[in-house]
N, C-alpha and C. Protein backbone atom coordinates (compact mmCIF):
# COMPACT_ATOMS: atom_id res chain seq x y z
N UNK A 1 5.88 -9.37 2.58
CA UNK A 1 5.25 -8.29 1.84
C UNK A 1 5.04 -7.12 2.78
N UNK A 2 5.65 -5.81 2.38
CA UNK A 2 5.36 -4.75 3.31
C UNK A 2 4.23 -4.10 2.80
N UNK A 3 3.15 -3.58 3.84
CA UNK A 3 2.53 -2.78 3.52
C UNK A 3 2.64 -1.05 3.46
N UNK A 4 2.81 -0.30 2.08
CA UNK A 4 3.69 0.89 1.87
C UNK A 4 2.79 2.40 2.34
N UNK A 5 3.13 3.02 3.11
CA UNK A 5 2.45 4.46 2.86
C UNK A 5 3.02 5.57 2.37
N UNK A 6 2.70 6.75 2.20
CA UNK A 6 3.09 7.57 2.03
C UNK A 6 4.49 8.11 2.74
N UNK A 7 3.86 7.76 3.96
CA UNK A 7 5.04 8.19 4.98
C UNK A 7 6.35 7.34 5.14
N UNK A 8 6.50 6.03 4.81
CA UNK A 8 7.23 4.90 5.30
C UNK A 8 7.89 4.33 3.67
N UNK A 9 7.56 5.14 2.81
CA UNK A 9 7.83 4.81 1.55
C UNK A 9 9.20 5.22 1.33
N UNK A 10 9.33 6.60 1.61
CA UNK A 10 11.07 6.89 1.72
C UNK A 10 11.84 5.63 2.30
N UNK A 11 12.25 5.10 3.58
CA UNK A 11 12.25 4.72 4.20
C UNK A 11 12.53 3.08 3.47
N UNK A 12 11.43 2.72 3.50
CA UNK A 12 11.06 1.12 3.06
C UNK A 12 11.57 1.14 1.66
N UNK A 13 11.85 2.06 0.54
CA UNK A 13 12.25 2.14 -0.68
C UNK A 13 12.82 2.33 -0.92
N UNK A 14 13.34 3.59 -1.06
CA UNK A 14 14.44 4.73 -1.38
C UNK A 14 15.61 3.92 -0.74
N UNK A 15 15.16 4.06 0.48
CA UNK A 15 16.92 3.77 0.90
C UNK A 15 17.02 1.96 1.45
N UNK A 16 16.19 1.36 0.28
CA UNK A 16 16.28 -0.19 0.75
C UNK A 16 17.89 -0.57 0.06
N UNK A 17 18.53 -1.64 0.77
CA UNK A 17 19.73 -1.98 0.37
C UNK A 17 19.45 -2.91 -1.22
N UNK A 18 18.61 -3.60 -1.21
CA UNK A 18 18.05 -4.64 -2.25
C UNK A 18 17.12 -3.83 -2.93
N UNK A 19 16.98 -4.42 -4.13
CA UNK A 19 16.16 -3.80 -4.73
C UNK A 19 14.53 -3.95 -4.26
N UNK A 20 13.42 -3.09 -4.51
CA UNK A 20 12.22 -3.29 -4.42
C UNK A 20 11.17 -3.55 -5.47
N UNK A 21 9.86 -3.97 -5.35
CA UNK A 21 9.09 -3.94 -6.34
C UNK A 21 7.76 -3.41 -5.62
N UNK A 22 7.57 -2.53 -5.93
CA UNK A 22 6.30 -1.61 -5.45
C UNK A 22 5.20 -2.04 -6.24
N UNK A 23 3.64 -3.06 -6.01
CA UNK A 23 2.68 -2.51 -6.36
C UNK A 23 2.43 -1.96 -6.04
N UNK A 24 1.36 -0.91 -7.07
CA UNK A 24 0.80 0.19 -6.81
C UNK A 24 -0.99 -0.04 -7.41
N UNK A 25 -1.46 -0.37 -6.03
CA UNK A 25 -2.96 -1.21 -6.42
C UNK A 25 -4.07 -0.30 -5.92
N UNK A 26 -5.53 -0.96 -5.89
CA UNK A 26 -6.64 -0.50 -5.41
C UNK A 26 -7.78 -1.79 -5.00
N UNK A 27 -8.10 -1.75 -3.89
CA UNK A 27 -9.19 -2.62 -3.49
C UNK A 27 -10.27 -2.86 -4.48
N UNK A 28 -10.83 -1.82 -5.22
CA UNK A 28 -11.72 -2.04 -6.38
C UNK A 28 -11.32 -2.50 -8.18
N UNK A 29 -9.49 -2.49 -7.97
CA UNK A 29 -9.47 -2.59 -8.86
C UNK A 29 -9.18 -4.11 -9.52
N UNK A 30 -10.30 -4.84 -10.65
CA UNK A 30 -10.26 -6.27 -10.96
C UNK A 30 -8.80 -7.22 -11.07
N UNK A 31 -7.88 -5.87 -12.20
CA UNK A 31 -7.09 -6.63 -12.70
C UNK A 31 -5.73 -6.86 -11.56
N UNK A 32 -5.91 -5.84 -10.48
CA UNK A 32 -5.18 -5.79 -9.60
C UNK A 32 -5.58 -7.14 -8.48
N UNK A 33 -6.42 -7.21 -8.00
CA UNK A 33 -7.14 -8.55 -7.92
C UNK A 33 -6.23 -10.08 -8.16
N UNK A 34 -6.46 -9.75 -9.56
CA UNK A 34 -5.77 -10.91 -10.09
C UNK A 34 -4.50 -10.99 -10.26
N UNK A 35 -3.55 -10.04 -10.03
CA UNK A 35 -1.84 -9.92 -9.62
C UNK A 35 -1.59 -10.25 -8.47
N UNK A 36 -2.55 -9.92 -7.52
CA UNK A 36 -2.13 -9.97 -6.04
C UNK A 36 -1.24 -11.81 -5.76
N UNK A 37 -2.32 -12.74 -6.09
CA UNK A 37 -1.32 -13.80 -5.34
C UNK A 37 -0.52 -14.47 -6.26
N UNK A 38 -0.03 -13.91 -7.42
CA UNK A 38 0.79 -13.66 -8.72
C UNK A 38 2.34 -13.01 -7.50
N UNK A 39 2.12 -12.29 -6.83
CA UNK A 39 2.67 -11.38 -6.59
C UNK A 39 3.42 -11.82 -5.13
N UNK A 40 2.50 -12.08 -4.58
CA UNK A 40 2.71 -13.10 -3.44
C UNK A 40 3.52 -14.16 -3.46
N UNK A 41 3.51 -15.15 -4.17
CA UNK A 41 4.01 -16.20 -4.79
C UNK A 41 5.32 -15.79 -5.06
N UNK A 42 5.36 -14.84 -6.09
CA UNK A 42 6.73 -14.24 -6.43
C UNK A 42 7.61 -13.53 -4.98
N UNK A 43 6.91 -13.05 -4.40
CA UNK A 43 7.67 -12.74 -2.80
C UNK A 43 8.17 -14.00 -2.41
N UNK A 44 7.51 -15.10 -2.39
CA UNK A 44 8.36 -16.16 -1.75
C UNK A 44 9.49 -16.80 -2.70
N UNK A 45 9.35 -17.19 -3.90
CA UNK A 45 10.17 -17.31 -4.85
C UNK A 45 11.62 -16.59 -4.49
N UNK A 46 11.41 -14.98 -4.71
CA UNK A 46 12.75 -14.43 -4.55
C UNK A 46 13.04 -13.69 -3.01
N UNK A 47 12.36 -14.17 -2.37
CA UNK A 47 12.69 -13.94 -0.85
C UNK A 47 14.22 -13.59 -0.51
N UNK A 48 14.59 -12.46 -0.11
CA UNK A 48 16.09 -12.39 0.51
C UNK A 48 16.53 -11.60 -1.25
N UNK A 49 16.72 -12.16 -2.12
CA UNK A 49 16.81 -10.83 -3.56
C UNK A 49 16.32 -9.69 -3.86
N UNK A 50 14.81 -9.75 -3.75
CA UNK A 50 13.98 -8.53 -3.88
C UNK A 50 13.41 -8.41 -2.62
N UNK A 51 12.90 -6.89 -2.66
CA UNK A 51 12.16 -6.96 -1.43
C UNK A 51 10.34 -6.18 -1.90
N UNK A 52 9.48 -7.17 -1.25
CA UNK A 52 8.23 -6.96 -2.11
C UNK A 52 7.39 -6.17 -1.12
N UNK A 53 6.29 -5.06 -1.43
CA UNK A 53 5.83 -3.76 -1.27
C UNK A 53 4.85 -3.40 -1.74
N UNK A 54 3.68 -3.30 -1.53
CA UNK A 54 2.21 -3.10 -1.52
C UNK A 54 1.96 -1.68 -1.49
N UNK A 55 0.94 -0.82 -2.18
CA UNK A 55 0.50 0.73 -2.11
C UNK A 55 -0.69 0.91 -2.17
N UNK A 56 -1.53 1.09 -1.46
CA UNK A 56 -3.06 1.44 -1.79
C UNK A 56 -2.95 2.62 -2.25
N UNK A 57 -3.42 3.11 -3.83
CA UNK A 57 -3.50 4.04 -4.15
C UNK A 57 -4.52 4.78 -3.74
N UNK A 58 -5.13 4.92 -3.13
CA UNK A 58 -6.66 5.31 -2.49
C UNK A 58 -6.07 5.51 -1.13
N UNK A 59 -5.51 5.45 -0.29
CA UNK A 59 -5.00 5.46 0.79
C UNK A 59 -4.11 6.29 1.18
N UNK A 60 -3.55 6.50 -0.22
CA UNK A 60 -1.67 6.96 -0.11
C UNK A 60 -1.71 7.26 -1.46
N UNK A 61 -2.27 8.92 -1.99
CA UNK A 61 -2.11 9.44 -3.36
C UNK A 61 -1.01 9.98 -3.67
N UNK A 62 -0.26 10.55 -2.29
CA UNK A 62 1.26 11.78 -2.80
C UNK A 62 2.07 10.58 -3.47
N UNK A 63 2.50 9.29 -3.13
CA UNK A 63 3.50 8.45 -3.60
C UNK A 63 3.05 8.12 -5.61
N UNK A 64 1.90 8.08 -5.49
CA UNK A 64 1.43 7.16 -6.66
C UNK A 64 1.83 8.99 -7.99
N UNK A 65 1.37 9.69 -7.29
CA UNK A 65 1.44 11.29 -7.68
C UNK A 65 2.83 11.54 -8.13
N UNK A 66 3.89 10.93 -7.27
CA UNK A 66 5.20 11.24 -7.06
C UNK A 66 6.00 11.08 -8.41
N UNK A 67 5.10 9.95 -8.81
CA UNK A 67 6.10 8.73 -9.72
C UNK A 67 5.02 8.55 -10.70
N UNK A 68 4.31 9.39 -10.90
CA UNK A 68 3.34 9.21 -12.11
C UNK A 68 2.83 8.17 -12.83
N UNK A 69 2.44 7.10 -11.43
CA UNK A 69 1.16 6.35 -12.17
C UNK A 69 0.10 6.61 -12.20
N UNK A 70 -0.56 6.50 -12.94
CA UNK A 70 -1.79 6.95 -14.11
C UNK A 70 -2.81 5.76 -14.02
N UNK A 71 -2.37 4.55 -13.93
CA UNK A 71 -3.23 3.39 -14.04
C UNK A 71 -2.65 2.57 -13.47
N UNK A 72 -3.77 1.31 -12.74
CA UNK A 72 -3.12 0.57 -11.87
C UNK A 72 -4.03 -1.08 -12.50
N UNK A 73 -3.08 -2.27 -12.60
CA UNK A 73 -1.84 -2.20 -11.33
C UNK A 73 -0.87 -1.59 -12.67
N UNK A 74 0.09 -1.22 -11.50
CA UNK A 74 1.71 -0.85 -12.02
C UNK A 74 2.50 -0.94 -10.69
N UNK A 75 4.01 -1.51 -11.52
CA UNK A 75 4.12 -2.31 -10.92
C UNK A 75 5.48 -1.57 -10.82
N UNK A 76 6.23 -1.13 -10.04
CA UNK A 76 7.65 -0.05 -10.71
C UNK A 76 8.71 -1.09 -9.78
N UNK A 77 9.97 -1.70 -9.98
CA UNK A 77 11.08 -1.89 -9.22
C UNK A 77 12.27 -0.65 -9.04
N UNK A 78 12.05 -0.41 -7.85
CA UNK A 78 13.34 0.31 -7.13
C UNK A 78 14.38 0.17 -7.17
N UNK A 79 15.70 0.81 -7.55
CA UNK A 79 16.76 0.01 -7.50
C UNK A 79 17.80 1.07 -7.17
N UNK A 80 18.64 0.80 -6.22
CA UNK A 80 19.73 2.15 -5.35
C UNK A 80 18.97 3.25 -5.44
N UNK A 81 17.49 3.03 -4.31
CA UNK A 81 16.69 4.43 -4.69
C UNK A 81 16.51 5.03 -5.68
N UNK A 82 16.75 4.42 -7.07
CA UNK A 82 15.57 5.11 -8.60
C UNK A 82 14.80 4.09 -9.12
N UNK A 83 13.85 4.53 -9.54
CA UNK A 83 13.07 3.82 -10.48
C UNK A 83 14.24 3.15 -11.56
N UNK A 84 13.86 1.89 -11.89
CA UNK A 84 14.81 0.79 -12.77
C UNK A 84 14.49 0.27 -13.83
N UNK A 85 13.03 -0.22 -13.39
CA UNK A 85 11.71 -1.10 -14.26
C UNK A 85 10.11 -0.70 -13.99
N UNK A 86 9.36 -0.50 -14.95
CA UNK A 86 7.81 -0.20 -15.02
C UNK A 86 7.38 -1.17 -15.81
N UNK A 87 6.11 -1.63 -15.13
CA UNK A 87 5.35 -2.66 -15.99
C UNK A 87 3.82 -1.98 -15.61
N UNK A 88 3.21 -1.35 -16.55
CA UNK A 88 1.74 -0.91 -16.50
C UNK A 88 0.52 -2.42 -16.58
N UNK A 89 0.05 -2.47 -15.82
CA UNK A 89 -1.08 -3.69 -16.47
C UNK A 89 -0.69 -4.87 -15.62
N UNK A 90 -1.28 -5.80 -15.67
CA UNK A 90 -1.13 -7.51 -15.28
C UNK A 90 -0.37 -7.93 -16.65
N UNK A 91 0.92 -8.44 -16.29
CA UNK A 91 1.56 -9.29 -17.46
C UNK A 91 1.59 -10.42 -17.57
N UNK A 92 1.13 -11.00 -15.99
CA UNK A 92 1.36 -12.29 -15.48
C UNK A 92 2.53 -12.94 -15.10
N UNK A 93 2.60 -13.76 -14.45
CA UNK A 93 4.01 -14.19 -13.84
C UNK A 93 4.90 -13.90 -14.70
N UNK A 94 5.16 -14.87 -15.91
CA UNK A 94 6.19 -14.38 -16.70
C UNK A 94 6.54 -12.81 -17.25
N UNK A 95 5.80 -12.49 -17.23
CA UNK A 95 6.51 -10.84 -17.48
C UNK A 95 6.51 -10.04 -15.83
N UNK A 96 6.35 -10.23 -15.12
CA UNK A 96 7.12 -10.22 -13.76
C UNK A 96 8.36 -10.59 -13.25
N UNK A 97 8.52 -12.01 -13.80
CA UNK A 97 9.66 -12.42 -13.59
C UNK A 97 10.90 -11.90 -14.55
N UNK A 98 10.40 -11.18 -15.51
CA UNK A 98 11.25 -10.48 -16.50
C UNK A 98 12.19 -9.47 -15.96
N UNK A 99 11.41 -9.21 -15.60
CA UNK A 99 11.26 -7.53 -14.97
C UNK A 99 12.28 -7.83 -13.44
N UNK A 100 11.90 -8.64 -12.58
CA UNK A 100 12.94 -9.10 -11.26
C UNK A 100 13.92 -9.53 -11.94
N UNK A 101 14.31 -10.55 -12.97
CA UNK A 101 15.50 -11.07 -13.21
C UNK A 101 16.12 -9.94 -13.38
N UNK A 102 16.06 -8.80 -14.51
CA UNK A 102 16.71 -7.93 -15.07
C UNK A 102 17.31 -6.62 -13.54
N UNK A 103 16.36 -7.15 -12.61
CA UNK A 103 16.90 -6.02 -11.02
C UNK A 103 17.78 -6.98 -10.30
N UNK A 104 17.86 -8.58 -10.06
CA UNK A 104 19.11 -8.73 -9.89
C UNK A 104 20.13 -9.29 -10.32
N UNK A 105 20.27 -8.61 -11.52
CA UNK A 105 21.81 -9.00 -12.53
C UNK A 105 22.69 -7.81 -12.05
């Protein structure tokens, strides 16, 4: 799991060879909370397919600004540097795993 900033986001995203999955979270926020080792789990699962990516939105506003999330968690996969897939909310594993299968077909 990388931890993403503002600065290292080009970089770690944009120009990742594999696709990415960016949360885009907050220390205060509950439901984000409860994705985290949802999320984790899923990093080890598809280890070497996706590549998984953490954002404190509180930390690092230009990125979250960039790409117009509004509410967190959200959850966006990267794919040849564009946005591919958005999932607003906790869907829970299975609608996570929706969302990765469909980035590497």
């Amino acid at each position: 799991m990388i931890d993403l900033t503002d600065k290292n986001f080009e970089t770690e995203v944009i120009k990742a060879k594999t696709p990415v999955l960016v949360d885009f979270w907050a220390a205060w926020c509950g439901p984000c909370q409860i994705a985290d080792p949802v999320i984790d789990e899923l990093d080890k699962e598809y280890n070497g397919q996706i590549k998984f990516a953490k954002l404190n939105v509180d930390q690092n506003p230009q990125s979250p600004q960039k790409y117009g999330v509004m509410s967190i968690p959200t959850v966006i996969i990267f794919k040849e540097g564009q946005e591919f897939k958005r999932q607003v909310g906790f869907s829970g594993k299975a609608g996570y795993q929706k969302l990765l299968e469909k980035a590497i077909k």
